[in-house]
Protein backbone atom coordinates (compact mmCIF):
# COMPACT_ATOMS: atom_id res chain seq x y z
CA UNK A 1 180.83 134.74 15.55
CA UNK A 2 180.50 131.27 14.60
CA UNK A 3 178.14 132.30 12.10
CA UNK A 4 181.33 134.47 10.62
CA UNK A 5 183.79 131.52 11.58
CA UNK A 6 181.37 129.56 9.62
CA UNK A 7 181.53 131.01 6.84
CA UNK A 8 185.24 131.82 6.55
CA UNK A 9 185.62 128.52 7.05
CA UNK A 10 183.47 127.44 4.08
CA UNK A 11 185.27 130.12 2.06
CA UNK A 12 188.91 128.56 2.58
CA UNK A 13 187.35 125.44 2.08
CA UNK A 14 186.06 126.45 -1.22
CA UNK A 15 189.69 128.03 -2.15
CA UNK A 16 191.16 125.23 -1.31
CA UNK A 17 188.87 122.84 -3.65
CA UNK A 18 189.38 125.64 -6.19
CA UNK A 19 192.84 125.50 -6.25
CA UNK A 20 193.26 122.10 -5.30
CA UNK A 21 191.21 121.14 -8.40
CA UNK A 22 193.06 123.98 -10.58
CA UNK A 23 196.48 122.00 -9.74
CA UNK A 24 194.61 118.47 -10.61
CA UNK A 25 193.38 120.03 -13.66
CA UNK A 26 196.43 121.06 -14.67
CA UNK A 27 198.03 117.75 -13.14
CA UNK A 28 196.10 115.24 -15.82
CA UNK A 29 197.47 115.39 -19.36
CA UNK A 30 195.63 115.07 -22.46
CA UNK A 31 195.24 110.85 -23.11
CA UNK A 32 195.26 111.41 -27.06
CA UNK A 33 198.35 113.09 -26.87
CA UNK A 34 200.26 109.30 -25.36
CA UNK A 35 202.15 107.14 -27.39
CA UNK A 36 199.82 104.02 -25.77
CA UNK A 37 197.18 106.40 -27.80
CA UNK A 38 199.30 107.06 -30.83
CA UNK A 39 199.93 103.32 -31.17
CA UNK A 40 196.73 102.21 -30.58
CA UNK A 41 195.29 104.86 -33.28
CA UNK A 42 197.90 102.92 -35.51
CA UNK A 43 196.52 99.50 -34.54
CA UNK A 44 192.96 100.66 -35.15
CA UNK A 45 193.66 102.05 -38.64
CA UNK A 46 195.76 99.06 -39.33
CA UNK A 47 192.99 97.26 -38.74
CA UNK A 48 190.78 98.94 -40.01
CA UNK A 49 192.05 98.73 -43.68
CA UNK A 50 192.72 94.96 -43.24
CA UNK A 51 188.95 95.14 -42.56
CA UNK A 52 188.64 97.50 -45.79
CA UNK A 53 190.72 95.32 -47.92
CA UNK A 54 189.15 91.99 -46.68
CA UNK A 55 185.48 93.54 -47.06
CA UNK A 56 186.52 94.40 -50.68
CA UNK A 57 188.24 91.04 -51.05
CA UNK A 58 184.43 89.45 -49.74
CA UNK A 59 182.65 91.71 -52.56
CA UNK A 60 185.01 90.80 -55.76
CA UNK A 61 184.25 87.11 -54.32
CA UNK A 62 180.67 87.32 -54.39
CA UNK A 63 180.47 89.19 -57.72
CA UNK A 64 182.66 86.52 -59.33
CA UNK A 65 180.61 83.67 -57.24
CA UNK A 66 177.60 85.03 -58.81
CA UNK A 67 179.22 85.39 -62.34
CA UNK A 68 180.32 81.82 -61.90
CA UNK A 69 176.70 80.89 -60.96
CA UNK A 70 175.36 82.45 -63.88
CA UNK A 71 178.11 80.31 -66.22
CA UNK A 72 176.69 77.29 -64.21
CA UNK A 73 173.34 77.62 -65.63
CA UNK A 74 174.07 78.70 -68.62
CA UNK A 75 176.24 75.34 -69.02
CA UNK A 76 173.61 73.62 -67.60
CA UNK A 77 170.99 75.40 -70.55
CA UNK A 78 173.60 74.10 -72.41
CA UNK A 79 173.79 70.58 -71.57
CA UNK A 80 169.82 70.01 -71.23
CA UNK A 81 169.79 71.98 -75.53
CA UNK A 82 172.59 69.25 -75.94
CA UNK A 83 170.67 66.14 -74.40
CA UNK A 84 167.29 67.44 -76.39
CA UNK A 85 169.72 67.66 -79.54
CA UNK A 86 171.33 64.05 -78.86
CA UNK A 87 167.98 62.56 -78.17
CA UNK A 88 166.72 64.26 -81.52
CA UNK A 89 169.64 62.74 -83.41
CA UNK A 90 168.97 59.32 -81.73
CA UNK A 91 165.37 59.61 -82.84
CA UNK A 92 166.56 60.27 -86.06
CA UNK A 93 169.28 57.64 -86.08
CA UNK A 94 166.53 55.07 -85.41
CA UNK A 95 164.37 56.63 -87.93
CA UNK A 96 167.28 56.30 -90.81
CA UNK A 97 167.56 52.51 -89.33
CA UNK A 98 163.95 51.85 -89.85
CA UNK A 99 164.38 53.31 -93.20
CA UNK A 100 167.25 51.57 -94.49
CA UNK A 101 165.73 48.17 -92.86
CA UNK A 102 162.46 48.97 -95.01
CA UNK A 103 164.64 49.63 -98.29
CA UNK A 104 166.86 46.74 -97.36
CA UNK A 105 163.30 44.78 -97.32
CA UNK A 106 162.10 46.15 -100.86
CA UNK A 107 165.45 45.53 -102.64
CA UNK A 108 164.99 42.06 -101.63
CA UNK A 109 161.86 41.88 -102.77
CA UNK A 110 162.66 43.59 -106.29
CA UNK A 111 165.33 40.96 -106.39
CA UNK A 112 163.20 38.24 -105.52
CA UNK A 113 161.07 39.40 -108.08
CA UNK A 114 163.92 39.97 -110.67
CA UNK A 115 165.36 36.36 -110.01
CA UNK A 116 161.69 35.39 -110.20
CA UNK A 117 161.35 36.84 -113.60
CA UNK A 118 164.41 36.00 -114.45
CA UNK A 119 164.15 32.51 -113.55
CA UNK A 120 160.97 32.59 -115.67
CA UNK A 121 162.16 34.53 -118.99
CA UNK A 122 164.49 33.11 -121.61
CA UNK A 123 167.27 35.32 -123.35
CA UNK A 124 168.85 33.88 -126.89
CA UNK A 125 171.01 31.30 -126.23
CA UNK A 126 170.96 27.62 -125.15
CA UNK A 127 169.45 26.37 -121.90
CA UNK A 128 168.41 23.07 -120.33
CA UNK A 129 164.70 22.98 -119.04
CA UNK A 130 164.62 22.03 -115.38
CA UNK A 131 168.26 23.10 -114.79
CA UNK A 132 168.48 26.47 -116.12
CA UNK A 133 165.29 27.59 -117.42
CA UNK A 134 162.14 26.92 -116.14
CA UNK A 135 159.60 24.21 -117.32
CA UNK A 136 156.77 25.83 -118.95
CA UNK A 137 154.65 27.79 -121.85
CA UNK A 138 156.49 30.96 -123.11
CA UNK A 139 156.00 33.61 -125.39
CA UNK A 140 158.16 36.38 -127.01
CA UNK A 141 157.95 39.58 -124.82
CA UNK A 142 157.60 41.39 -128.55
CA UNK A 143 156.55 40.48 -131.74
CA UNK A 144 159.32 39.68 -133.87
CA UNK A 145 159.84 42.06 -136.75
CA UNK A 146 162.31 40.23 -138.30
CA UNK A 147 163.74 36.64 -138.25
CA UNK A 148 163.95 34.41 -135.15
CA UNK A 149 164.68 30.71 -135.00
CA UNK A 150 164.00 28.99 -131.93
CA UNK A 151 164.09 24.55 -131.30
CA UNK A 152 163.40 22.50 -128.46
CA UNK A 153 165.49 19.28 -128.56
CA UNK A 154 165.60 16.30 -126.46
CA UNK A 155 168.51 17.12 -123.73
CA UNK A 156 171.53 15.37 -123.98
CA UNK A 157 170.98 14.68 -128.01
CA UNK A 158 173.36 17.91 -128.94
CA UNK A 159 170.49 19.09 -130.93
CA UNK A 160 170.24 15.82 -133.31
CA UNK A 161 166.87 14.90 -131.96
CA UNK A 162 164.92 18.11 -132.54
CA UNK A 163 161.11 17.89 -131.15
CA UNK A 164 159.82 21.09 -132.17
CA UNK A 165 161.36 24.40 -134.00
CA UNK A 166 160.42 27.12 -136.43
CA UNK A 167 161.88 30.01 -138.16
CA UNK A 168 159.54 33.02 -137.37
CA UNK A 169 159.01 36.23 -139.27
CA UNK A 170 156.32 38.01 -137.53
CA UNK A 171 153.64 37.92 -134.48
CA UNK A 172 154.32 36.64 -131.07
CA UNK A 173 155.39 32.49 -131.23
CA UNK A 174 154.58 30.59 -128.03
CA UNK A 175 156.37 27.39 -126.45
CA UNK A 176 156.05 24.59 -124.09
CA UNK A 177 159.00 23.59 -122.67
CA UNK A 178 159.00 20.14 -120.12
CA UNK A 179 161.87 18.90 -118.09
CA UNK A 180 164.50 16.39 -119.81
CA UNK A 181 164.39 19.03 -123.27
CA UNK A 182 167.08 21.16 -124.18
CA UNK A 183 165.95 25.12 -125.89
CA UNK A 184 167.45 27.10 -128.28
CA UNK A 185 166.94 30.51 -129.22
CA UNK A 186 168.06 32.91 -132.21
CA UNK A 187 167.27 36.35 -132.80
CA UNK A 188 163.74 36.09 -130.94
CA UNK A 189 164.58 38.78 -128.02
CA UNK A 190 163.06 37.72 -124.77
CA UNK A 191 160.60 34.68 -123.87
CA UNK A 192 158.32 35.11 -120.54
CA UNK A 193 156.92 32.33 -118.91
CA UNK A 194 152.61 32.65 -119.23
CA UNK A 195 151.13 32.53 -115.77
């Protein structure tokens, strides 16, 4: 009999824990079906898409960071083409110095030689040796085809002492001029100084 007592006892038991846990089961409600739930869901996906926005925020900023990088180096190609340019200009610049200094350098010496010749030729006219001709022997730079007159006087005379002169028709006449004589030239074209 306690064997049977036993187990009736272990079957009420077992109704009772049945039933007991039936009426618990039924006794807890659904937690998703709270408002605490319902407002947290609304938290989360709030949230959530200012996650979603920011996170699509972060990717526009990195592709226009990496567009922006891109211009960088571009503008820094840029600016290394531009020094290479500017130092090619320079280069040039210094180039078209040293050029014009050279030309500068011949014109001077084409004048030098122009007032050289010209200092040392004699045009028609009448000129005073040692002040505005040079002392020396001369000839005609062409023969003379037709008729030149020429006289060397003693200066300050006006012309009354004559030393030498001659009327010339032909070939090329030759001078010597000294300082202190005065020179006179008609129709004879150029004279150049001889050595």
């Amino acid at each position: 009999m306690n064997k049977n007592l036993k187990l009736a006892g272990a079957g009420v038991l077992s109704l009772v824990l049945l039933g007991g846990g039936a009426g618990i089961g039924s006794a807890i409600t659904d937690p998703t079906k709270s408002e605490e739930y319902a407002a947290m869901e609304s938290e989360n996906r709030s949230k959530q898409s200012k996650v979603d926005d920011l996170t699509t925020g972060l990717t526009a900023a990195q592709k226009k960071n990496e567009e922006l990088e891109g211009d960088l180096r571009a503008a820094e190609d840029r600016e290394d083409e531009l020094a290479i340019a500017e130092a090619a200009v320079k280069k040039r610049e210094d180039e078209a110095t040293a050029a014009e200094a050279a030309v500068k350098k011949r014109e001077d010496a084409v004048k030098g030689a122009e007032t050289a010749k010209a200092a040392s030729s004699i045009t028609d006219g009448s000129w005073t040796v040692g002040r505005t001709v040079e002392a020396g022997t001369y000839t005609t730079e062409r023969a003379i085809t037709g008729s030149c007159y020429w006289e060397i006087t003693t200066s300050g005379t006006n012309g009354d002492d004559i030393i030498a002169n001659d009327n010339v028709s032909g070939g090329q006449p030759t001078i010597t001029l000294a300082e202190g004589q005065d020179f006179k030239s008609k129709r004879c074209g150029t004279w150049v100084k001889l050595g």
